[in-house]
Protein backbone atom coordinates (compact mmCIF):
# COMPACT_ATOMS: atom_id res chain seq x y z
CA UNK A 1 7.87 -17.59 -7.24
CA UNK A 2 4.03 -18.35 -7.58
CA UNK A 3 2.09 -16.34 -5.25
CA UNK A 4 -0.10 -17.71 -3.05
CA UNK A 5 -1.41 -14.76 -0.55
CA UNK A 6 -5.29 -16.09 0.03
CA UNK A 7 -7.76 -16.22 -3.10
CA UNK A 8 -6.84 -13.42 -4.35
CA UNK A 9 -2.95 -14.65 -5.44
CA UNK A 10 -1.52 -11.28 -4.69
CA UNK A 11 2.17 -10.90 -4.27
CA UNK A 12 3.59 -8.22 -1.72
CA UNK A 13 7.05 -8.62 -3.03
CA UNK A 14 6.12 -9.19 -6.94
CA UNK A 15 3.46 -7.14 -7.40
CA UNK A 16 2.49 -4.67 -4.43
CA UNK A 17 6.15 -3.18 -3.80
CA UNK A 18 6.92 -2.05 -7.11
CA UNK A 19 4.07 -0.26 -7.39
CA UNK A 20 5.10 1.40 -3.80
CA UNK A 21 8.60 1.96 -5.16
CA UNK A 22 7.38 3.22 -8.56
CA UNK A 23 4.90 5.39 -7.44
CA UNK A 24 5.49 6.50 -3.46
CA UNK A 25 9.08 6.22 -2.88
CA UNK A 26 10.03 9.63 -3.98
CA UNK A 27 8.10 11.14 -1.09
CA UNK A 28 7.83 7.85 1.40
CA UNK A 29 11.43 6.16 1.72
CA UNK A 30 13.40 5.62 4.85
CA UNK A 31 14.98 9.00 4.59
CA UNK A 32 11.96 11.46 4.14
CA UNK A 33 8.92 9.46 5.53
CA UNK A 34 6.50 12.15 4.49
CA UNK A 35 3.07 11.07 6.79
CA UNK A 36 5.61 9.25 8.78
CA UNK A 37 4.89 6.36 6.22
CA UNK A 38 7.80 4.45 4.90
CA UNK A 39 6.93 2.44 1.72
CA UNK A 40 10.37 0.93 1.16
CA UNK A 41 9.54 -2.48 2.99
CA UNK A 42 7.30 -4.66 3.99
CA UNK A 43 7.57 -4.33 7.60
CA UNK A 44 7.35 -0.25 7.18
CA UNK A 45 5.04 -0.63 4.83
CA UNK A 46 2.69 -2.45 7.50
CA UNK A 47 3.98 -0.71 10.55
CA UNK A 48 5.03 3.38 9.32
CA UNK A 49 3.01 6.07 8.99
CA UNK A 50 0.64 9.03 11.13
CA UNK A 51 -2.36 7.14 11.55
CA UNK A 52 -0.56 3.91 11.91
CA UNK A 53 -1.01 1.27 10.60
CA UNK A 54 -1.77 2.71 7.87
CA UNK A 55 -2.58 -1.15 6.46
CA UNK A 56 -5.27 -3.02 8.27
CA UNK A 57 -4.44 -6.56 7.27
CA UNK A 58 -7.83 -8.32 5.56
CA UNK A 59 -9.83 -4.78 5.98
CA UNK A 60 -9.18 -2.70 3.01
CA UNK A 61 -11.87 -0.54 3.28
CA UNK A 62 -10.56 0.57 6.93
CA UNK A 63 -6.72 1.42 5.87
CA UNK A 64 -5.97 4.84 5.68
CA UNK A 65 -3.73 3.90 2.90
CA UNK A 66 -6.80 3.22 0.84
CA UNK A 67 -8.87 5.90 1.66
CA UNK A 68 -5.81 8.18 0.21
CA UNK A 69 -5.55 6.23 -2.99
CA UNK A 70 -9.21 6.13 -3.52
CA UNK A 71 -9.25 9.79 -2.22
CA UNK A 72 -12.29 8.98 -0.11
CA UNK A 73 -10.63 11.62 2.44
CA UNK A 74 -10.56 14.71 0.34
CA UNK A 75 -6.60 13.96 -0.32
CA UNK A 76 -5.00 12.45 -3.58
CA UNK A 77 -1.75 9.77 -2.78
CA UNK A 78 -0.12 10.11 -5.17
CA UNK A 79 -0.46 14.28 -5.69
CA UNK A 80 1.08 13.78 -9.09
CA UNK A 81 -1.94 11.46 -9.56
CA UNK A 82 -4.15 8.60 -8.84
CA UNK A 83 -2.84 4.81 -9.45
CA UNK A 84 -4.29 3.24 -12.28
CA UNK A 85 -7.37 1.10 -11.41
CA UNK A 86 -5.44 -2.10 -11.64
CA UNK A 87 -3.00 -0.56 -9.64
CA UNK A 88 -5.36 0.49 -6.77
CA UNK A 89 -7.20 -3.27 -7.02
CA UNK A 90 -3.60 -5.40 -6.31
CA UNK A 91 -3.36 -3.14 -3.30
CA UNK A 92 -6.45 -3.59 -2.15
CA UNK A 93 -6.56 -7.51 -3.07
CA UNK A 94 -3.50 -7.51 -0.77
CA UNK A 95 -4.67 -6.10 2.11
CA UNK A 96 -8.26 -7.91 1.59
CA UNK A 97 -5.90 -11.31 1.66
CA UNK A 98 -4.14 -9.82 5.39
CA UNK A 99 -1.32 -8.45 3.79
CA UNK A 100 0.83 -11.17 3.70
CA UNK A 101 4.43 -10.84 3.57
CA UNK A 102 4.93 -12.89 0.54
């Protein structure tokens, strides 16, 4: 499937999950929730979490989820360490394009 999520062409389902289940899963699946955040899912990945939501669709710079990837709050998601660049930009492209489910 061609994604189509806005101008920035980001796929939740392609692109932004796997990097969720290859990096956060471990520690943030339906079982141990750590933060109360659930990246297994669209829906949980939107809804889950402490200071849900932890994504504010088309605001980036305002989802917690960001500031802990970005470690703009003094705390390092993933502690084994950061996302790659790229990594960090299709998440943010994402939620910059209102976090489609797509």
């Amino acid at each position: 499937a061609t994604p189509t999520a806005g101008s920035s062409g980001v796929s939740f389902s392609e692109q932004v999950l796997p990097i969720f289940q290859a990096k956060c899963s471990m520690c943030h699946n339906s079982s141990t929730k750590f933060g109360g955040w659930d990246g297994s899912t669209y829906q949980t990945v939107t809804t889950s979490g402490n200071n849900s939501p932890e994504v504010v669709a088309g605001d980036a710079d305002n989802s917690p989820i960001m500031k802990l990837l970005q470690q703009t709050n003094g705390v390092l998601m993933p502690p084994t360490g950061k996302l790659s660049e790229e990594e960090i930009q299709t998440i943010k492209d994402w939620i910059n394009a209102g976090a489609p489910d797509n």
